[in-house]
Structures are given as structure tokens and as C-alpha cells.
PDB file of N, CA and C in Angstrom:
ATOM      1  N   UNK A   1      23.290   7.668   3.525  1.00  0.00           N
ATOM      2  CA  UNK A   1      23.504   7.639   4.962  1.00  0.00           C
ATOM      3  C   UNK A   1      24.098   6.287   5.347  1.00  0.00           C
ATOM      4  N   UNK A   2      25.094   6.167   6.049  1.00  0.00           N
ATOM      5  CA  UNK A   2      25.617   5.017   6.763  1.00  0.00           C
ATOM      6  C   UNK A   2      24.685   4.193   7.060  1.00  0.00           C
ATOM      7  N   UNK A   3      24.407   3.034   6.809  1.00  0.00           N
ATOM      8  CA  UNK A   3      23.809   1.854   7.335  1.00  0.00           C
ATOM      9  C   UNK A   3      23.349   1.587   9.348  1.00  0.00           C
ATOM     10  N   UNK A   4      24.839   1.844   9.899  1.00  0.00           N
ATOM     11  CA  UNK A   4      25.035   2.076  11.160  1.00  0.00           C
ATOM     12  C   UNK A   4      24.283   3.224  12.015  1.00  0.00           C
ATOM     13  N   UNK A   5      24.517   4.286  11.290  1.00  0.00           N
ATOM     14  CA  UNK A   5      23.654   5.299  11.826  1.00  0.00           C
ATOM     15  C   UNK A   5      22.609   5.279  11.970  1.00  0.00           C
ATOM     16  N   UNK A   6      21.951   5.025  10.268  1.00  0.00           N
ATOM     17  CA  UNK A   6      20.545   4.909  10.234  1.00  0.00           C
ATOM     18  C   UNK A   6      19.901   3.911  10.773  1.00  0.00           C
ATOM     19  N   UNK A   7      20.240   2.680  11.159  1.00  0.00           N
ATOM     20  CA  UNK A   7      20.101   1.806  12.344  1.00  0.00           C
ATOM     21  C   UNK A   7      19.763   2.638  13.854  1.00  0.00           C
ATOM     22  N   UNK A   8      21.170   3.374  14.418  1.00  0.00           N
ATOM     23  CA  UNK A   8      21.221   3.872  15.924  1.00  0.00           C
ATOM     24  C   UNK A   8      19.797   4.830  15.707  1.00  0.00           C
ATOM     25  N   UNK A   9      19.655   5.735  14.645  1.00  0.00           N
ATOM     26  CA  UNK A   9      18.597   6.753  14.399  1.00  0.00           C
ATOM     27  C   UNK A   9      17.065   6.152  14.357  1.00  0.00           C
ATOM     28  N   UNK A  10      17.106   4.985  13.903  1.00  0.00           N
ATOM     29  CA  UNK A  10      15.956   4.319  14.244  1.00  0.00           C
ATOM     30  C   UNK A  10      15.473   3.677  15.203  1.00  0.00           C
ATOM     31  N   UNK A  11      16.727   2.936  16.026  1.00  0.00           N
ATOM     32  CA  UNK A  11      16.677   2.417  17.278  1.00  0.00           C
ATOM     33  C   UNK A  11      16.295   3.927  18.465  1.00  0.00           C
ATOM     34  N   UNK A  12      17.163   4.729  18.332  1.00  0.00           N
ATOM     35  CA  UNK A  12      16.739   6.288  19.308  1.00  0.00           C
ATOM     36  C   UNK A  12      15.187   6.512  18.866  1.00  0.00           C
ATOM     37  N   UNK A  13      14.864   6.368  17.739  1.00  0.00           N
ATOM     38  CA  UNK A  13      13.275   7.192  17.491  1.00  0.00           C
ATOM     39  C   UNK A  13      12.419   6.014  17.929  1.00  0.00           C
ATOM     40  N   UNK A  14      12.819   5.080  18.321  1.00  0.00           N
ATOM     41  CA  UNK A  14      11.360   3.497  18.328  1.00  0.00           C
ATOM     42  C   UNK A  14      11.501   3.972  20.324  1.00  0.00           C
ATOM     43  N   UNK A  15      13.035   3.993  20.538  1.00  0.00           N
ATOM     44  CA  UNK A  15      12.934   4.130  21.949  1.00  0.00           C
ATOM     45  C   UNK A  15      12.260   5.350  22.778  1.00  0.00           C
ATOM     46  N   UNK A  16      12.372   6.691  21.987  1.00  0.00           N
ATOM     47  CA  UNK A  16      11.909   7.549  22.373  1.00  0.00           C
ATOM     48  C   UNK A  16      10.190   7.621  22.539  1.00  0.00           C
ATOM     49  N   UNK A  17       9.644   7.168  21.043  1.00  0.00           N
ATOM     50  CA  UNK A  17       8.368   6.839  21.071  1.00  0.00           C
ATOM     51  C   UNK A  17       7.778   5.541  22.431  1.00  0.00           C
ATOM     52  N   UNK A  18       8.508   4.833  22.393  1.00  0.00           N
ATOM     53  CA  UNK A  18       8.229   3.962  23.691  1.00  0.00           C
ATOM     54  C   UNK A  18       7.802   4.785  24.769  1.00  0.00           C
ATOM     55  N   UNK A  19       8.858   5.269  25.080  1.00  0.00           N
ATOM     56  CA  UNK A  19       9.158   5.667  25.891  1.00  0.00           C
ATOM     57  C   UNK A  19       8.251   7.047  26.492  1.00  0.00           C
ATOM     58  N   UNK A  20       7.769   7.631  25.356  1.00  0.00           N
ATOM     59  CA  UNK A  20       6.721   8.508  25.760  1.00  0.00           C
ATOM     60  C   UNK A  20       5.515   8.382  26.124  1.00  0.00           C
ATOM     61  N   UNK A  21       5.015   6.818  24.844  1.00  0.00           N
ATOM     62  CA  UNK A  21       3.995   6.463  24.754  1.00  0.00           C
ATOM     63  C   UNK A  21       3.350   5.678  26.210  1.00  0.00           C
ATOM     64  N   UNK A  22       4.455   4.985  27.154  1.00  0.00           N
ATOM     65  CA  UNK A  22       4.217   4.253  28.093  1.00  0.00           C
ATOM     66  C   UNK A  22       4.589   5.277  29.317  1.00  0.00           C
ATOM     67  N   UNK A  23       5.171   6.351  29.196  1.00  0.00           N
ATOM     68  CA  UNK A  23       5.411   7.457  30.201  1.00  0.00           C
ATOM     69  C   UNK A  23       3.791   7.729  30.528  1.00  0.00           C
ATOM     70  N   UNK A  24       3.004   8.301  29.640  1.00  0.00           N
ATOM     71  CA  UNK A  24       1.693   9.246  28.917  1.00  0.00           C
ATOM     72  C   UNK A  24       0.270   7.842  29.413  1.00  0.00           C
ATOM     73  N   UNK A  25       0.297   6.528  29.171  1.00  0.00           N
ATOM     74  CA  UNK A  25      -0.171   5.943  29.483  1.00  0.00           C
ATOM     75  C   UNK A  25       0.262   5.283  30.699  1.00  0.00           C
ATOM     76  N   UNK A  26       1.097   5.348  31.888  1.00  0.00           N
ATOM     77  CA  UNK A  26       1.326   4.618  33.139  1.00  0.00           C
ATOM     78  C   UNK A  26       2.057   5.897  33.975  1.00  0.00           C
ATOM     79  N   UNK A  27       2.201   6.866  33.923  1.00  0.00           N
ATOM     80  CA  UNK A  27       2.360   7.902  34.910  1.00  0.00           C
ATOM     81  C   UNK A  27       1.223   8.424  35.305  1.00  0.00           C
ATOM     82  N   UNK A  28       0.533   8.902  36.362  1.00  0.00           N
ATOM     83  CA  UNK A  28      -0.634  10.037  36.921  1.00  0.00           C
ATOM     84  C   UNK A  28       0.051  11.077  37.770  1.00  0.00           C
ATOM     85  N   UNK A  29       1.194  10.502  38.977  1.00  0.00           N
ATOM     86  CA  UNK A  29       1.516  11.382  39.817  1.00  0.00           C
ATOM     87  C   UNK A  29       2.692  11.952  39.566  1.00  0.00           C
ATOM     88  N   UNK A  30       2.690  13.197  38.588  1.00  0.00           N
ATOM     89  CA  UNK A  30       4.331  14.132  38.488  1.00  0.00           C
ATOM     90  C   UNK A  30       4.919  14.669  39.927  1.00  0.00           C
ATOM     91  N   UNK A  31       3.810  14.208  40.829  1.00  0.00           N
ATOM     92  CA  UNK A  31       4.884  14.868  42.287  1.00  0.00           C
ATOM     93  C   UNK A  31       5.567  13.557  42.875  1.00  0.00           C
ATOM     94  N   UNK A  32       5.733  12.891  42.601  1.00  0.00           N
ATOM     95  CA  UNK A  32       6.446  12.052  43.091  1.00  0.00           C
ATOM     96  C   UNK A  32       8.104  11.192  42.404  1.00  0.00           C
ATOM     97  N   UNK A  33       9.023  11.131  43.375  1.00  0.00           N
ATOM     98  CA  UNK A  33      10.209  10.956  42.624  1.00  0.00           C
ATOM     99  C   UNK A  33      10.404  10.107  42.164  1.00  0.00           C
ATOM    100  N   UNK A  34       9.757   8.838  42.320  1.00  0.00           N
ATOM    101  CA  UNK A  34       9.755   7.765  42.127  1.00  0.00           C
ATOM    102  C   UNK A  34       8.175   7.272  41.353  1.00  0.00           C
ATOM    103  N   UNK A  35       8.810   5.672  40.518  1.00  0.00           N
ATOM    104  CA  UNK A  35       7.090   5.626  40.194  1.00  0.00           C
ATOM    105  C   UNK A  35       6.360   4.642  41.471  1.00  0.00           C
ATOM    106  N   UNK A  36       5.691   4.806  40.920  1.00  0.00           N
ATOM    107  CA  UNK A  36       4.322   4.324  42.055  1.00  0.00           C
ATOM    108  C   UNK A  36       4.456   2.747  41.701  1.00  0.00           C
ATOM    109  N   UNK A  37       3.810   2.003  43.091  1.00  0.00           N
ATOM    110  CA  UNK A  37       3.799   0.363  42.755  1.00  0.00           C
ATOM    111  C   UNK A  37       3.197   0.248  41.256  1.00  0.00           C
ATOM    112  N   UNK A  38       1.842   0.858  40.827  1.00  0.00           N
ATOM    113  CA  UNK A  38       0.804   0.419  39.681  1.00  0.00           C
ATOM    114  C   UNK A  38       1.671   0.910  38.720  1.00  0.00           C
ATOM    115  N   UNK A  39       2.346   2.025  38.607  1.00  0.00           N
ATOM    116  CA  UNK A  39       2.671   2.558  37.795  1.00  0.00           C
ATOM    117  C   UNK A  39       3.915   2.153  37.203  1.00  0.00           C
ATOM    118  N   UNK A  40       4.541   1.477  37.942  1.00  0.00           N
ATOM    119  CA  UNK A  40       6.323   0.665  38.104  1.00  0.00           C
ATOM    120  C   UNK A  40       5.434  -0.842  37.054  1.00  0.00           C
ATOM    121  N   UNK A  41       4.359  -1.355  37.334  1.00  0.00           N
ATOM    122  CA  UNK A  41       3.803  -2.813  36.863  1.00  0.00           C
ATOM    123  C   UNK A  41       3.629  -2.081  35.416  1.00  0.00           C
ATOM    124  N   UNK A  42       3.154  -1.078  35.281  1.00  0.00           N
ATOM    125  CA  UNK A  42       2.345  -0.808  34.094  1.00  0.00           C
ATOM    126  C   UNK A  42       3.340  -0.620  32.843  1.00  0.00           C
ATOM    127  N   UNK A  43       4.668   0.632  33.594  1.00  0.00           N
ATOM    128  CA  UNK A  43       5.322   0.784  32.762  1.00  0.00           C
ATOM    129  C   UNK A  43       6.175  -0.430  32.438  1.00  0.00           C
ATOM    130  N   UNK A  44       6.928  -1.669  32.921  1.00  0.00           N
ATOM    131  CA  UNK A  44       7.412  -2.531  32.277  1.00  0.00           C
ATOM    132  C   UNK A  44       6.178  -3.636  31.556  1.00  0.00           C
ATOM    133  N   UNK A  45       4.923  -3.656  31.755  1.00  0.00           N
ATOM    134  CA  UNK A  45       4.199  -3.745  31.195  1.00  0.00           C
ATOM    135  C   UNK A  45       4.230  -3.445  29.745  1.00  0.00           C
ATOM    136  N   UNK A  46       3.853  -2.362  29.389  1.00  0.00           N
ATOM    137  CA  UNK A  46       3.902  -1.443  27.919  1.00  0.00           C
ATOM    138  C   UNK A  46       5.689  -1.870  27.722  1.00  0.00           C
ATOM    139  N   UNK A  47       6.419  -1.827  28.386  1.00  0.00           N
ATOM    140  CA  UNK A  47       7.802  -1.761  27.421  1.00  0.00           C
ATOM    141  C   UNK A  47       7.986  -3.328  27.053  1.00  0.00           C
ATOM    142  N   UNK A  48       6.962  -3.905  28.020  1.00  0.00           N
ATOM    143  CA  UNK A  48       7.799  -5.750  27.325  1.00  0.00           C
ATOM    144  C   UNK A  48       6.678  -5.604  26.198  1.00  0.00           C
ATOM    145  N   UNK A  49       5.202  -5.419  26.260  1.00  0.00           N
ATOM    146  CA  UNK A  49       4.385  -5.354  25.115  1.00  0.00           C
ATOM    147  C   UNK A  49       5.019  -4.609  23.646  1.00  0.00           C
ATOM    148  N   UNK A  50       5.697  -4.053  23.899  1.00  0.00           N
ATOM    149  CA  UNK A  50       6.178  -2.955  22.395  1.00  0.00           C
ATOM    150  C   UNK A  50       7.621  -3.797  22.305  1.00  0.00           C
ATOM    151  N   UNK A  51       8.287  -4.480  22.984  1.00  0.00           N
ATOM    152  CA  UNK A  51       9.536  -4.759  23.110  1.00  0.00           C
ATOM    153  C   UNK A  51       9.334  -6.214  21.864  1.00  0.00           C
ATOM    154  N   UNK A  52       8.393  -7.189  22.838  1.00  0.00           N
ATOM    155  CA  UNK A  52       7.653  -8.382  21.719  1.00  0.00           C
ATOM    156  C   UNK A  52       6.856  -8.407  20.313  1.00  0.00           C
ATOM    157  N   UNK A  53       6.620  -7.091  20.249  1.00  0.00           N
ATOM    158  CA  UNK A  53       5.755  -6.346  19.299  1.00  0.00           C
ATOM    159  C   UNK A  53       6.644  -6.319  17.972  1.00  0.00           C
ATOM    160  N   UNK A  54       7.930  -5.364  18.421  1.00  0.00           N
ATOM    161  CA  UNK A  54       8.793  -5.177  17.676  1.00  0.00           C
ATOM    162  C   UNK A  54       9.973  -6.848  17.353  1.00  0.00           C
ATOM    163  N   UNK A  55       9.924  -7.341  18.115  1.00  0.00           N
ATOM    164  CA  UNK A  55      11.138  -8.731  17.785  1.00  0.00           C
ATOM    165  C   UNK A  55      10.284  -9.480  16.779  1.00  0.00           C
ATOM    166  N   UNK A  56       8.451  -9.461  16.941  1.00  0.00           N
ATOM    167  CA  UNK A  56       7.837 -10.326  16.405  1.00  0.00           C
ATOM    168  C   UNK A  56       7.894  -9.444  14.712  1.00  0.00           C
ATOM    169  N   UNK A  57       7.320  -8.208  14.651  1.00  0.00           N
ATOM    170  CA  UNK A  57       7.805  -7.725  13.728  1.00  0.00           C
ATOM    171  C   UNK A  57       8.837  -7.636  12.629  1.00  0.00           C
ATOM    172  N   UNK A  58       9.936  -7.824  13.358  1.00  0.00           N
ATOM    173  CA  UNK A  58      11.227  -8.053  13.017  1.00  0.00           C
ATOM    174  C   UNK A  58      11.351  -9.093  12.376  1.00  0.00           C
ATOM    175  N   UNK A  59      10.744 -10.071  12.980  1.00  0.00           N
ATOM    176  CA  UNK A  59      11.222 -11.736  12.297  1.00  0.00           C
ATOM    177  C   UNK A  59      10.505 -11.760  11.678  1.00  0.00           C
ATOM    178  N   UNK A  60       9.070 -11.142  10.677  1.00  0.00           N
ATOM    179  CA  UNK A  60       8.314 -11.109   9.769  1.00  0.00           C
ATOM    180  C   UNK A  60       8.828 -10.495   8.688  1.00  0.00           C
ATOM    181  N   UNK A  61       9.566  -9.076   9.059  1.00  0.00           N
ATOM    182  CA  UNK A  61      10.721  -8.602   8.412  1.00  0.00           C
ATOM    183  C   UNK A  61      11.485  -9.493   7.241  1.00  0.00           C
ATOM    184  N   UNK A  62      12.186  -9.756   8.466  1.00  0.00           N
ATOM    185  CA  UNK A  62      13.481 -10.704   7.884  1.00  0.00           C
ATOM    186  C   UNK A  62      12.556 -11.697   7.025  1.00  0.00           C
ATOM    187  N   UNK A  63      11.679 -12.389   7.291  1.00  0.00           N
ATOM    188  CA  UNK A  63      11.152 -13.679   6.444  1.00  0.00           C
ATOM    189  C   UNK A  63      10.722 -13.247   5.268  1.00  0.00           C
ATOM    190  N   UNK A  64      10.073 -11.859   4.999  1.00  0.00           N
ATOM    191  CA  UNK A  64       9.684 -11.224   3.686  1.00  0.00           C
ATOM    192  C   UNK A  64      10.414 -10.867   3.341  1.00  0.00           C
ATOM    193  N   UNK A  65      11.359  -9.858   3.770  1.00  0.00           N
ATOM    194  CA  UNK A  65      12.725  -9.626   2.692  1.00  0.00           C
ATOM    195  C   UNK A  65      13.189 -10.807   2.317  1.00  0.00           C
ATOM    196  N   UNK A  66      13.447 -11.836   3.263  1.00  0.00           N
ATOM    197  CA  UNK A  66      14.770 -12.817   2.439  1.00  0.00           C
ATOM    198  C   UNK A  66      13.782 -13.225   1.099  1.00  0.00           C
ATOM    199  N   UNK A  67      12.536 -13.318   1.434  1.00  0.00           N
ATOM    200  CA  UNK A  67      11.271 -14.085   0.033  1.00  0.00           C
ATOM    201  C   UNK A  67      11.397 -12.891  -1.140  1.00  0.00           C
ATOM    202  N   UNK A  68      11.736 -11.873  -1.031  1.00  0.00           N
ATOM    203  CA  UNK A  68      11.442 -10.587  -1.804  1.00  0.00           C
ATOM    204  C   UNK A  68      13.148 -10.500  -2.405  1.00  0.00           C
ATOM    205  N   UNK A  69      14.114 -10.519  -1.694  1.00  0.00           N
ATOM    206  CA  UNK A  69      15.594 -10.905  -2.263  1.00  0.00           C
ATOM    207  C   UNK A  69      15.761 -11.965  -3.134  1.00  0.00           C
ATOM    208  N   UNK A  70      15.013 -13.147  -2.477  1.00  0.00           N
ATOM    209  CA  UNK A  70      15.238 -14.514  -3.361  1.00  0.00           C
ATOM    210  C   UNK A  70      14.422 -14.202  -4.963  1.00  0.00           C
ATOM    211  N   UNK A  71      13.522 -13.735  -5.170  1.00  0.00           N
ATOM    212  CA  UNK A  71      12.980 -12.961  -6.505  1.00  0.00           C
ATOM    213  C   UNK A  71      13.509 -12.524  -7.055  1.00  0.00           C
ATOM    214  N   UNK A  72      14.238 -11.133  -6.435  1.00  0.00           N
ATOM    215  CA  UNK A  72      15.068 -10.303  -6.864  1.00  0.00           C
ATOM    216  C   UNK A  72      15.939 -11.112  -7.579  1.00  0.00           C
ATOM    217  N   UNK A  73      16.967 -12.367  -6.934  1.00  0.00           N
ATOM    218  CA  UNK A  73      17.705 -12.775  -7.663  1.00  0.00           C
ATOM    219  C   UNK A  73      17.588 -13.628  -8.601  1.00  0.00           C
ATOM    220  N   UNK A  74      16.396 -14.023  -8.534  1.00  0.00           N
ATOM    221  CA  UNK A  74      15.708 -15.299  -9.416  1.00  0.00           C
ATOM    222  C   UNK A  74      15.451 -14.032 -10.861  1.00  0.00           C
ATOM    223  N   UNK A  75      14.895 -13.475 -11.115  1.00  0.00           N
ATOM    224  CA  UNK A  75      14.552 -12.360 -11.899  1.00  0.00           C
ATOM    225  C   UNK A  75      15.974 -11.684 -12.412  1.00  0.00           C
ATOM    226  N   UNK A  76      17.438 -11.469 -12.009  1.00  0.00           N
ATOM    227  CA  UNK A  76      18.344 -10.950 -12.331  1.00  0.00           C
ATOM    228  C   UNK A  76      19.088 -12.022 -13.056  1.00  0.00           C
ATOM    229  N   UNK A  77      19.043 -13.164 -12.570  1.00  0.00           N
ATOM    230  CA  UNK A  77      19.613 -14.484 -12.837  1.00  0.00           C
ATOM    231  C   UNK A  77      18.935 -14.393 -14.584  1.00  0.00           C
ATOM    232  N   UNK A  78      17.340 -15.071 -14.519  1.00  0.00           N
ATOM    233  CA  UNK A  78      16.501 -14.971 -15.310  1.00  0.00           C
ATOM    234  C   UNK A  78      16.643 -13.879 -16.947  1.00  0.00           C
ATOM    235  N   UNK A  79      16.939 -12.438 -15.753  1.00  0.00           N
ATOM    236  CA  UNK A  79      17.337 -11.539 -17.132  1.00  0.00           C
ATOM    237  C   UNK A  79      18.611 -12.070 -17.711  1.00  0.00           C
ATOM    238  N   UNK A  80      19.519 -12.151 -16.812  1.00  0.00           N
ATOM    239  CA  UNK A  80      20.860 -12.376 -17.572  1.00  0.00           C
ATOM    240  C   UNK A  80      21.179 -13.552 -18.358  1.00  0.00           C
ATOM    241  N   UNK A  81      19.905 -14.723 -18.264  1.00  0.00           N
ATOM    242  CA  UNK A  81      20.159 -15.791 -19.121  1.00  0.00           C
ATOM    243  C   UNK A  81      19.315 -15.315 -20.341  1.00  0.00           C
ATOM    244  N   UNK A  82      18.298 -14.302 -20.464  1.00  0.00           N
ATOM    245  CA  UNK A  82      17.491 -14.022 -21.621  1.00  0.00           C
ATOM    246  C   UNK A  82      19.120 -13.127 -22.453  1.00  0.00           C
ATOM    247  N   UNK A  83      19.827 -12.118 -21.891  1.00  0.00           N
ATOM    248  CA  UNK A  83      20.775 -11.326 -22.593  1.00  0.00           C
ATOM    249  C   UNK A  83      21.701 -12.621 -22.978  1.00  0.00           C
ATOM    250  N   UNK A  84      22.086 -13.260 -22.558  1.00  0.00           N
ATOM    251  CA  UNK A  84      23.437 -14.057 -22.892  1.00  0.00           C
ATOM    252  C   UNK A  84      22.599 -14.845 -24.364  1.00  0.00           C
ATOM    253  N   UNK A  85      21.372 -15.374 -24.217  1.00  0.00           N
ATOM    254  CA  UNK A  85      20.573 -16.248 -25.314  1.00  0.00           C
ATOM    255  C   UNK A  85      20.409 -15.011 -26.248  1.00  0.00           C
ATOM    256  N   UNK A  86      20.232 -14.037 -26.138  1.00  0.00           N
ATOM    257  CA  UNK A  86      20.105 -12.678 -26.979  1.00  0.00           C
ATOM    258  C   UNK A  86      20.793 -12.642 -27.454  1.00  0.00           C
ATOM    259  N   UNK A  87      22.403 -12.777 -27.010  1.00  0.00           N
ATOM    260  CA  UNK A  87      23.763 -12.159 -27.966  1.00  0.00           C
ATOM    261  C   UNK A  87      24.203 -13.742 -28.531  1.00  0.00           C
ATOM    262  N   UNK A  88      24.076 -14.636 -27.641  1.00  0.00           N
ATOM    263  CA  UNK A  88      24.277 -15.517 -28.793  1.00  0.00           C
ATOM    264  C   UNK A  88      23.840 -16.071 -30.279  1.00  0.00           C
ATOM    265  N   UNK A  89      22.365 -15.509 -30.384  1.00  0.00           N
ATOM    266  CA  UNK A  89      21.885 -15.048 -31.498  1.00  0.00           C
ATOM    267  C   UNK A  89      22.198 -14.278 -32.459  1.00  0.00           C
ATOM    268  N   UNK A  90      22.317 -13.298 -31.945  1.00  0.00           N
ATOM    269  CA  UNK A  90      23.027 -11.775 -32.573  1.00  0.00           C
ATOM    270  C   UNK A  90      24.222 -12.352 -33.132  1.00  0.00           C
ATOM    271  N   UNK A  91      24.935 -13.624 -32.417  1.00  0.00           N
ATOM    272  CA  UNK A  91      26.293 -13.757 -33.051  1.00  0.00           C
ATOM    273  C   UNK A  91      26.081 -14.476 -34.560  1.00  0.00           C
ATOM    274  N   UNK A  92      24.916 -15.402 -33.770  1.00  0.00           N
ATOM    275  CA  UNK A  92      24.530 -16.739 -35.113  1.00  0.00           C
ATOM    276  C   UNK A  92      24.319 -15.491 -36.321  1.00  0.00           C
ATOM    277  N   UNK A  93      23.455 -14.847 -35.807  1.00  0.00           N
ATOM    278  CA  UNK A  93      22.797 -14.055 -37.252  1.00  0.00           C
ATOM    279  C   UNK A  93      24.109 -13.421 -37.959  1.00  0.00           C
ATOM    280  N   UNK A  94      24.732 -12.455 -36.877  1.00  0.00           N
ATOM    281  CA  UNK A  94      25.916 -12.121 -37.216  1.00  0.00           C
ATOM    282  C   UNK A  94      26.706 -12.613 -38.650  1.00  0.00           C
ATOM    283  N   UNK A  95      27.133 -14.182 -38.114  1.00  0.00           N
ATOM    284  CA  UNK A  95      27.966 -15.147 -39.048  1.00  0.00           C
ATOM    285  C   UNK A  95      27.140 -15.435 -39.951  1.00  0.00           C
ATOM    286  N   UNK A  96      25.799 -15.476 -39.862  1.00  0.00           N
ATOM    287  CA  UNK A  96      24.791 -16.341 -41.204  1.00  0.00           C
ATOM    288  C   UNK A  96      25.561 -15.217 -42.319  1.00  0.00           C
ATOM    289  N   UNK A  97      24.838 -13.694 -41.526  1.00  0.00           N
ATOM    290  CA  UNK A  97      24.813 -12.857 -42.806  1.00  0.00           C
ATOM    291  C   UNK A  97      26.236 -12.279 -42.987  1.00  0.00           C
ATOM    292  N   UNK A  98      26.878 -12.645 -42.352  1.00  0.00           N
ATOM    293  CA  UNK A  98      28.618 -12.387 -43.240  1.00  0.00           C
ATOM    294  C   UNK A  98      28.643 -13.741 -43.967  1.00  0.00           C
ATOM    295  N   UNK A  99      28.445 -14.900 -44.030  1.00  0.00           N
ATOM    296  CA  UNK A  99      28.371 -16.135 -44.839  1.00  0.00           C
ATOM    297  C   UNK A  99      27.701 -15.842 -45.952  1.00  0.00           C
ATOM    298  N   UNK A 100      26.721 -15.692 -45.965  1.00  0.00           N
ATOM    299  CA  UNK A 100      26.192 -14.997 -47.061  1.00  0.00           C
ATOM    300  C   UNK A 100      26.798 -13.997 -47.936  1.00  0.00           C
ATOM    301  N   UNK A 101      26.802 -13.032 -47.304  1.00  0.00           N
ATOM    302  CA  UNK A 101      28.026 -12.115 -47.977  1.00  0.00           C
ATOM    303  C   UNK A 101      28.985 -12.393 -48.845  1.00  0.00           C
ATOM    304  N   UNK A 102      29.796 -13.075 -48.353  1.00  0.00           N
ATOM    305  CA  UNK A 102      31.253 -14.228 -48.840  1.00  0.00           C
ATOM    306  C   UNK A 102      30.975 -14.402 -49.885  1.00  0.00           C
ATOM    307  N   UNK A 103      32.314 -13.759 -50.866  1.00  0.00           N
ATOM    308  CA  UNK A 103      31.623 -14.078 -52.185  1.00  0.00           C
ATOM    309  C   UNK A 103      33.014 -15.106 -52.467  1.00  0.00           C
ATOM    310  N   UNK A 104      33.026 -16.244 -52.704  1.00  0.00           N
ATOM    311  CA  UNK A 104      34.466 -17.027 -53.334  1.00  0.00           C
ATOM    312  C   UNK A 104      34.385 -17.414 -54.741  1.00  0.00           C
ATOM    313  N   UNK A 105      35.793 -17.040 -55.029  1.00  0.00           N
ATOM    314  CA  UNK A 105      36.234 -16.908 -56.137  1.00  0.00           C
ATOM    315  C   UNK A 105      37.144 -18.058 -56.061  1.00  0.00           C
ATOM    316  N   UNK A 106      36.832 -18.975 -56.939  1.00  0.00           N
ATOM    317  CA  UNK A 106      37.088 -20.126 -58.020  1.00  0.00           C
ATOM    318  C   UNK A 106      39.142 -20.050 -58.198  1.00  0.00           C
ATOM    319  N   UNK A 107      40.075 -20.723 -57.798  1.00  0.00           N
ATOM    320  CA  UNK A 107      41.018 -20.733 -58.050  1.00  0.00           C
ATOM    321  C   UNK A 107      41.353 -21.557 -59.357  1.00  0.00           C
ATOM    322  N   UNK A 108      42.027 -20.706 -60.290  1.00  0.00           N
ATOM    323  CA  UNK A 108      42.708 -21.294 -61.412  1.00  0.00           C
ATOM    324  C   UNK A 108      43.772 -21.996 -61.143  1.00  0.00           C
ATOM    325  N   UNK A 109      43.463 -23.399 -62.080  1.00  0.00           N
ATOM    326  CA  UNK A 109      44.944 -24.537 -61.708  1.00  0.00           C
ATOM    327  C   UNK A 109      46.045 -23.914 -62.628  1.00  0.00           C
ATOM    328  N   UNK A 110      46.817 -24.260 -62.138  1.00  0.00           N
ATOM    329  CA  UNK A 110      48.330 -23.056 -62.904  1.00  0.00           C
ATOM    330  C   UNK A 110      48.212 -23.760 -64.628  1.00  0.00           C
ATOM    331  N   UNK A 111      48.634 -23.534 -65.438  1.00  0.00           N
ATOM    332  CA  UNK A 111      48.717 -23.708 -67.009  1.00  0.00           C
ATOM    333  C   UNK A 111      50.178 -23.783 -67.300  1.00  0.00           C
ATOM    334  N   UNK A 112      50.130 -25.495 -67.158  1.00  0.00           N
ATOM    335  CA  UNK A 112      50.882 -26.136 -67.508  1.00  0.00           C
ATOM    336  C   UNK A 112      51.326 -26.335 -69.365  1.00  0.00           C
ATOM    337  N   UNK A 113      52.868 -26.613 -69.737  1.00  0.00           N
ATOM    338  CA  UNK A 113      52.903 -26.533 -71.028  1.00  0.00           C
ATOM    339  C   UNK A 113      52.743 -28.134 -71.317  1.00  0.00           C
ATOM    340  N   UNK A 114      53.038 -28.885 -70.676  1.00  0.00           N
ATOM    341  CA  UNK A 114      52.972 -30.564 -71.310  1.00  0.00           C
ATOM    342  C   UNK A 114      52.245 -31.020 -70.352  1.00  0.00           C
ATOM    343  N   UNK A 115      51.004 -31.562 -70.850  1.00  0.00           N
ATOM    344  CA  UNK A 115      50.180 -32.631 -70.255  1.00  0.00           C
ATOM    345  C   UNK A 115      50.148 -34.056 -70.901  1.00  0.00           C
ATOM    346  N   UNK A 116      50.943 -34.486 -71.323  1.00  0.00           N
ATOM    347  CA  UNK A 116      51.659 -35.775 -71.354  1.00  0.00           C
ATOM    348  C   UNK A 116      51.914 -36.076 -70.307  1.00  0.00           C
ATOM    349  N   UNK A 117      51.631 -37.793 -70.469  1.00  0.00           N
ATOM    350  CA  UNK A 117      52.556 -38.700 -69.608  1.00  0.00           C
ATOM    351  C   UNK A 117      53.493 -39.478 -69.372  1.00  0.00           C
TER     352      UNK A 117
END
């Protein structure tokens, strides 16, 4: 799912829940078109309470992810210096045991007819 969306889709479902939750707790009179003085205090009441609720939330958010990312990369970093020390091994061993292997053969000096001087 798009990043963007699933953002707007979460922002619509936090607002809707607000929005019911402080309807359900600060409405009494459905006959009236308007809200009532108590009821006008109450409902921006509940919406700044859930409004601070959520920013404070948020910035607890953000402070644990960035601590939970910084791991993440400390740990990826971490693996990738254990693989690189891994294959550079693999190489050493590599060369030991082809060195080993190596079998050399002794060159004959050419056979000369006069070794006089």
C-alpha cells in the first residue's frame, strides 16, 4: 500500500474515532441544531485532549524508531564487517591450500659441451 494513503487512512480512522468518541461523551441534546454552551466547552475539550495525546505520542514514536533504526543499522553494518572478515579468510585459506598444492619442478641448466675457461 502507498505510504501516502496509508497515512490519509490512518489520519480518517484516528479522526473519525475522535470524533465519535467526543460526539458520545459531550452531546445530550439531539434536538437541538446547534451545540449547547457546556457541550461546545466539552467538545473542544476532548478534541485538544486526544489532539495532545496523539502529538505527545508521536514524538515518543519518532524517538523509539530513530533508537530502533540506529540498531538496525549498527547490526547490518556489524554483519557486513563479520562477511567481508569471512571471505577474506576464505581467500587466505583459499591461497594457503593452492600453495600447498604447487608442486615445482626443479629447472635443468642447459648441458653445455665445454666447461673450460
Amino acid at each position: 500500500m502507498d505510504p501516502n494513503l496509508r497515512n490519509l487512512k490512518d489520519f480518517l480512522t484516528l479522526y473519525n474515532k475522535v470524533t465519535e468518541l467526543c460526539f458520545s461523551r459531550c452531546v445530550d441534546n439531539l434536538s437541538q441544531r446547534e451545540l449547547g454552551g457546556q457541550e461546545d466547552i466539552c467538545v473542544d475539550r476532548c478534541v485538544t485532549k486526544f489532539a495532545r495525546f496523539n502529538q505527545n505520542m508521536m514524538k515518543v514514536y519518532v524517538d523509539v524508531q530513530t533508537t530502533i533504526n540506529a540498531k538496525r543499522l549498527e547490526e547490518v553494518e556489524e554483519n557486513a564487517r563479520k562477511a567481508e572478515q569471512l571471505q577474506k579468510e576464505q581467500e587466505k585459506q583459499r591461497l594457503k591450500e593452492a600453495a600447498a598444492t604447487t608442486v615445482l619442478t626443479p629447472v635443468q641448466p642447459p648441458v653445455g659441451g665445454n666447461l673450460s675457461m
